[in-house]
PDB file of N, CA and C in Angstrom:
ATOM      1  N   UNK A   1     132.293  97.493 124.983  1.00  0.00           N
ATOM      2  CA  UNK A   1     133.427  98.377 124.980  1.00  0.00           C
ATOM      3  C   UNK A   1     133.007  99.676 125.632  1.00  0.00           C
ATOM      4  N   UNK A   2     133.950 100.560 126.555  1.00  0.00           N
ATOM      5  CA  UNK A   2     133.530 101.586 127.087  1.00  0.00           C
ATOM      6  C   UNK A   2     134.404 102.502 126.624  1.00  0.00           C
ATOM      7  N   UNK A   3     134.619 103.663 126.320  1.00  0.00           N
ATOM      8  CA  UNK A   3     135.541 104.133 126.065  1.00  0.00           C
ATOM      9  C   UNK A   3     135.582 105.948 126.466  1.00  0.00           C
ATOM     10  N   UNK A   4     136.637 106.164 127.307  1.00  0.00           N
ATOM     11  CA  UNK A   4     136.393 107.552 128.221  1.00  0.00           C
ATOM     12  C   UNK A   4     137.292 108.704 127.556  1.00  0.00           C
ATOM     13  N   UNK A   5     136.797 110.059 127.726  1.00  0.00           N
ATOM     14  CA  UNK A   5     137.716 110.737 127.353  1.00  0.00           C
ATOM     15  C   UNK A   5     137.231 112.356 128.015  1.00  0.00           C
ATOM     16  N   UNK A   6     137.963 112.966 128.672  1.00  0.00           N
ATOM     17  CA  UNK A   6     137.469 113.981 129.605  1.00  0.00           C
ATOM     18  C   UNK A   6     136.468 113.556 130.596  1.00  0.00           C
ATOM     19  N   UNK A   7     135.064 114.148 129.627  1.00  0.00           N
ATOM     20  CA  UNK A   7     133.787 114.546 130.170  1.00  0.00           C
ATOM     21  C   UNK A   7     132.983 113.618 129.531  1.00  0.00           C
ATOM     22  N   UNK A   8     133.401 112.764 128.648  1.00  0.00           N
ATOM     23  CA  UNK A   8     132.813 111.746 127.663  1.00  0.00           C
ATOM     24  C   UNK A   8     133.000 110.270 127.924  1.00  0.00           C
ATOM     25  N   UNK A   9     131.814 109.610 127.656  1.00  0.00           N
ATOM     26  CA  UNK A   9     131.568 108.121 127.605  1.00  0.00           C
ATOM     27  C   UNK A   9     131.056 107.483 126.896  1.00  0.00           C
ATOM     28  N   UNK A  10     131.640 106.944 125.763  1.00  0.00           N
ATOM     29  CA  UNK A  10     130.958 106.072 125.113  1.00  0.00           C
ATOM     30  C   UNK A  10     130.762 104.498 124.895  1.00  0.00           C
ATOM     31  N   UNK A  11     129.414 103.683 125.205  1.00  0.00           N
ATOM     32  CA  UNK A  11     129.696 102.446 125.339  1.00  0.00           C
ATOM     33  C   UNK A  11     129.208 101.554 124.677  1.00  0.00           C
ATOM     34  N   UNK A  12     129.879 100.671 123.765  1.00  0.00           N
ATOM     35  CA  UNK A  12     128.901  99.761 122.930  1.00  0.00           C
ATOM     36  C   UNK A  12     128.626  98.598 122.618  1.00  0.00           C
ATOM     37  N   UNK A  13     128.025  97.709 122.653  1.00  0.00           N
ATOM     38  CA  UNK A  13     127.482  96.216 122.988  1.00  0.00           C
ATOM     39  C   UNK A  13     127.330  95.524 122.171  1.00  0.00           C
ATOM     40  N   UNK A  14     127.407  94.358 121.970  1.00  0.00           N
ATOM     41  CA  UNK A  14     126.797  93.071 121.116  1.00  0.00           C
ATOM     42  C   UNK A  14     126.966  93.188 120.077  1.00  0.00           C
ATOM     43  N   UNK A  15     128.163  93.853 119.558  1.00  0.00           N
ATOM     44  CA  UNK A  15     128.707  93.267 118.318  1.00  0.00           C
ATOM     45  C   UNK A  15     129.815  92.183 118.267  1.00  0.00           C
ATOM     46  N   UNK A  16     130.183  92.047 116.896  1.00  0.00           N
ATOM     47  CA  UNK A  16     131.497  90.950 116.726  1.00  0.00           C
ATOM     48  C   UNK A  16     132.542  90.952 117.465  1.00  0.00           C
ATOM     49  N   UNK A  17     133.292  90.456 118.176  1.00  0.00           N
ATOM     50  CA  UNK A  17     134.579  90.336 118.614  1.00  0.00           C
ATOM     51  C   UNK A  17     134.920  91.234 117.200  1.00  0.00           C
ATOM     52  N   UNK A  18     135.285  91.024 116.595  1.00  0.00           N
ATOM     53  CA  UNK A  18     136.612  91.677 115.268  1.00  0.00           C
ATOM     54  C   UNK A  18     136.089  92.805 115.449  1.00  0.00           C
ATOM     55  N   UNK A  19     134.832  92.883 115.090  1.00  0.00           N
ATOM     56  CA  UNK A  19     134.236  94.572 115.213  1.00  0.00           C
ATOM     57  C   UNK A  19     134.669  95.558 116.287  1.00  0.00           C
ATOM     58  N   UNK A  20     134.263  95.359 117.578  1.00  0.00           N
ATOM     59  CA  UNK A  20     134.600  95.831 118.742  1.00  0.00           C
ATOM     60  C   UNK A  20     135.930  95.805 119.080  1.00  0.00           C
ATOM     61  N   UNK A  21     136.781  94.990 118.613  1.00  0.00           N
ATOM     62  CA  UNK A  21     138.306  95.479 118.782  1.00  0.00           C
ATOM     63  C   UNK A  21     138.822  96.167 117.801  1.00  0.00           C
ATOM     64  N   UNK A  22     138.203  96.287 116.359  1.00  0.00           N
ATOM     65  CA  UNK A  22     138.568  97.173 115.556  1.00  0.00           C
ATOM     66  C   UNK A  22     138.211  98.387 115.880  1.00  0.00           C
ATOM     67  N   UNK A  23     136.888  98.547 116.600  1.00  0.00           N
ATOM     68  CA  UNK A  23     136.362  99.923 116.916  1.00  0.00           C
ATOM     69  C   UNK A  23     137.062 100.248 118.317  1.00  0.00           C
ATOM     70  N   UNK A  24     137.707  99.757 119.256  1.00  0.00           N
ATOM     71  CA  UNK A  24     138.338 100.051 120.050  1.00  0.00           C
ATOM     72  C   UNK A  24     139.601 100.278 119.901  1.00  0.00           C
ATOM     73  N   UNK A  25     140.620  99.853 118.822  1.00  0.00           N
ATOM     74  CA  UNK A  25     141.968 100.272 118.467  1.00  0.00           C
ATOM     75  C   UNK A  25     141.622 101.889 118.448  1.00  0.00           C
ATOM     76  N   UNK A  26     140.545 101.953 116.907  1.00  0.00           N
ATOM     77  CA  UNK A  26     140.267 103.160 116.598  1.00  0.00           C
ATOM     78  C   UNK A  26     140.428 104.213 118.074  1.00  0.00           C
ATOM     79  N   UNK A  27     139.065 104.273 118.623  1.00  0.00           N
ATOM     80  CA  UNK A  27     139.501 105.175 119.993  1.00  0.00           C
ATOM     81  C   UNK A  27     140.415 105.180 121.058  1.00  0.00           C
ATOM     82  N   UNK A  28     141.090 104.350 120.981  1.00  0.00           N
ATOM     83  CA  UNK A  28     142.394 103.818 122.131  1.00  0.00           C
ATOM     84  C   UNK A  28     143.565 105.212 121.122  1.00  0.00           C
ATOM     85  N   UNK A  29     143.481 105.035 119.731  1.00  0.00           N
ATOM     86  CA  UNK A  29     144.824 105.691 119.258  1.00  0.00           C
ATOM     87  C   UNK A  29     143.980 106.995 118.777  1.00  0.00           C
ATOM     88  N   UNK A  30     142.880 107.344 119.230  1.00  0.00           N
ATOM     89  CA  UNK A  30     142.729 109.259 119.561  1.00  0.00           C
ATOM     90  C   UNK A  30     142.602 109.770 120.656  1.00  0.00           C
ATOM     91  N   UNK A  31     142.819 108.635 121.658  1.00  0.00           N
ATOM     92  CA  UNK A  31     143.444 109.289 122.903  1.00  0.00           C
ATOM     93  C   UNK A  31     142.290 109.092 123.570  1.00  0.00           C
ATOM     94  N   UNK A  32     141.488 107.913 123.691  1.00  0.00           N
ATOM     95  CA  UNK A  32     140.403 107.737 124.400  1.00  0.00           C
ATOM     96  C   UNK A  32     141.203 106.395 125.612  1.00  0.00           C
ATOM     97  N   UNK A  33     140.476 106.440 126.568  1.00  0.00           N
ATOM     98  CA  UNK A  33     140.865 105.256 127.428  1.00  0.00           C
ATOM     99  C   UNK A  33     140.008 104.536 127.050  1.00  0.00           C
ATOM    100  N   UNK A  34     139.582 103.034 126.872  1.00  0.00           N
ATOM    101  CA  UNK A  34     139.183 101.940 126.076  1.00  0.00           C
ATOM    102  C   UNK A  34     139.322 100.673 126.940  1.00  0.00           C
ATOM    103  N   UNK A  35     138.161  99.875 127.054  1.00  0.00           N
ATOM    104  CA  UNK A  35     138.609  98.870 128.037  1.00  0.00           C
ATOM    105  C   UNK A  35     136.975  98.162 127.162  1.00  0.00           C
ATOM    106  N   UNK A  36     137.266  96.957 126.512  1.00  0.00           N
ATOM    107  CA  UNK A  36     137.015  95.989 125.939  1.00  0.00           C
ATOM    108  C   UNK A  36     136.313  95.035 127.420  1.00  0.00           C
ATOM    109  N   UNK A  37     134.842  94.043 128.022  1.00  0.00           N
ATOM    110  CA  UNK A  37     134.540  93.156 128.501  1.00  0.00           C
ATOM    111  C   UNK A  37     133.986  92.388 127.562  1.00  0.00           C
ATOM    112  N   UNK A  38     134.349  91.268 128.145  1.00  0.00           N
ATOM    113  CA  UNK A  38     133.662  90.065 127.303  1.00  0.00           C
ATOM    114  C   UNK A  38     132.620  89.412 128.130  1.00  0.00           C
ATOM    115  N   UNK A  39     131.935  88.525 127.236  1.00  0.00           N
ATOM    116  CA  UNK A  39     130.949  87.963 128.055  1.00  0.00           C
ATOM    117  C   UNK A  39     130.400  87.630 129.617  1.00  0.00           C
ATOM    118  N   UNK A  40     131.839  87.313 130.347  1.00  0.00           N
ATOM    119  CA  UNK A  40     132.155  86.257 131.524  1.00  0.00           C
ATOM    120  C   UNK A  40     132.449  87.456 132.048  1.00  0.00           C
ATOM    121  N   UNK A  41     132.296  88.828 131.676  1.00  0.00           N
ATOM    122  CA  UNK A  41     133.269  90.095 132.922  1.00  0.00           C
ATOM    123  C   UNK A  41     134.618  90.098 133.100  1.00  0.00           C
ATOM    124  N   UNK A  42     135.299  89.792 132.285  1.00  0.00           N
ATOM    125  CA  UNK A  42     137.054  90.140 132.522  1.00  0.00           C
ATOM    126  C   UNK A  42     136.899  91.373 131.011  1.00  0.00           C
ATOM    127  N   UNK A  43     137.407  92.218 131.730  1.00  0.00           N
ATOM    128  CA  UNK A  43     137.733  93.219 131.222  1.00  0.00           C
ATOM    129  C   UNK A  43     139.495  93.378 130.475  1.00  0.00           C
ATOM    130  N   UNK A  44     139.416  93.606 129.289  1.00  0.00           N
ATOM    131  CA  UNK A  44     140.743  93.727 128.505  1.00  0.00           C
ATOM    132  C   UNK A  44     140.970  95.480 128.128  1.00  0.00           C
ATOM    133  N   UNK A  45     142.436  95.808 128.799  1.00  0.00           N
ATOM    134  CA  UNK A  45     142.686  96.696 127.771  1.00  0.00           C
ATOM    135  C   UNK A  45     143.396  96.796 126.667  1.00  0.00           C
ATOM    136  N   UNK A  46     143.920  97.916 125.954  1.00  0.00           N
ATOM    137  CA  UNK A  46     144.336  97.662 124.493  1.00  0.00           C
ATOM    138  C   UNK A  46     145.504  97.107 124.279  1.00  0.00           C
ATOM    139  N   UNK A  47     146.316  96.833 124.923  1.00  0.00           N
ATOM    140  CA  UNK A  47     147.427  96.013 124.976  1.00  0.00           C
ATOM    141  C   UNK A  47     146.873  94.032 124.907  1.00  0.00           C
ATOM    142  N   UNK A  48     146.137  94.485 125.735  1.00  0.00           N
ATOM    143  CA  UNK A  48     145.423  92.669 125.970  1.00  0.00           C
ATOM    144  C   UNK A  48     144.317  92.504 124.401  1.00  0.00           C
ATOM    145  N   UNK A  49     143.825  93.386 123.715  1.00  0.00           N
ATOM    146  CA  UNK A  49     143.068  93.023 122.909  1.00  0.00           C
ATOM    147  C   UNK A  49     143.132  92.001 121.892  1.00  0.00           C
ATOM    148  N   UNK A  50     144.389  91.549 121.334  1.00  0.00           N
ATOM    149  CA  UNK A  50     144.447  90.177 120.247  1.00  0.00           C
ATOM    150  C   UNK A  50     144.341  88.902 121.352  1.00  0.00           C
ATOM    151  N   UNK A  51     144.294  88.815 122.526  1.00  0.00           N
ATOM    152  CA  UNK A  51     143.596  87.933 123.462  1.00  0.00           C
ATOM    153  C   UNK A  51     142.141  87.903 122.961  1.00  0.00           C
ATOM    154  N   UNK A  52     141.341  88.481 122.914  1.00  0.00           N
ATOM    155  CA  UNK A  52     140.013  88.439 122.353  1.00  0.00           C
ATOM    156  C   UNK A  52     139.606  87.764 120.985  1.00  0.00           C
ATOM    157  N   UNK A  53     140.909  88.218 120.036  1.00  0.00           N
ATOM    158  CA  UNK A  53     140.875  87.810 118.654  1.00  0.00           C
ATOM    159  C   UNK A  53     141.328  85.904 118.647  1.00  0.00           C
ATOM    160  N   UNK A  54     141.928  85.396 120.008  1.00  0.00           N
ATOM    161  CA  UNK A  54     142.617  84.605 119.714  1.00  0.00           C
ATOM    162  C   UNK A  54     141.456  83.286 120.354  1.00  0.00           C
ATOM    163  N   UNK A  55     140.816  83.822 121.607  1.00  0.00           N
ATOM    164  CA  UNK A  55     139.923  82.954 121.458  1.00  0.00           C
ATOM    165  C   UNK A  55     138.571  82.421 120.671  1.00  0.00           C
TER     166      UNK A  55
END
């Protein structure tokens, strides 16, 4: 998960699917931009995220 905001970047790896989309709702709704990759390189944003939960 990468998640941008101004001057800020934060990015974080190799956790759970559930985890990482729970921790990405979180910063998506304080106003961070948020963009979820999965294994294979397709990148999801927060609209696409229960795609992640579903596979």
């Amino acid at each position: 998960m990468v998640a941008e905001r101004d001057n800020e970047t934060v990015k974080v790896e190799r956790e759970s699917t559930w985890l990482i989309v729970a921790k990405a709702r979180i910063w998506a709704s304080e106003g961070w931009r948020v963009v979820i990759t999965d294994k294979d390189g397709k990148s999801y944003a927060p609209d696409e995220f229960d795609k992640l939960l579903a596979a």
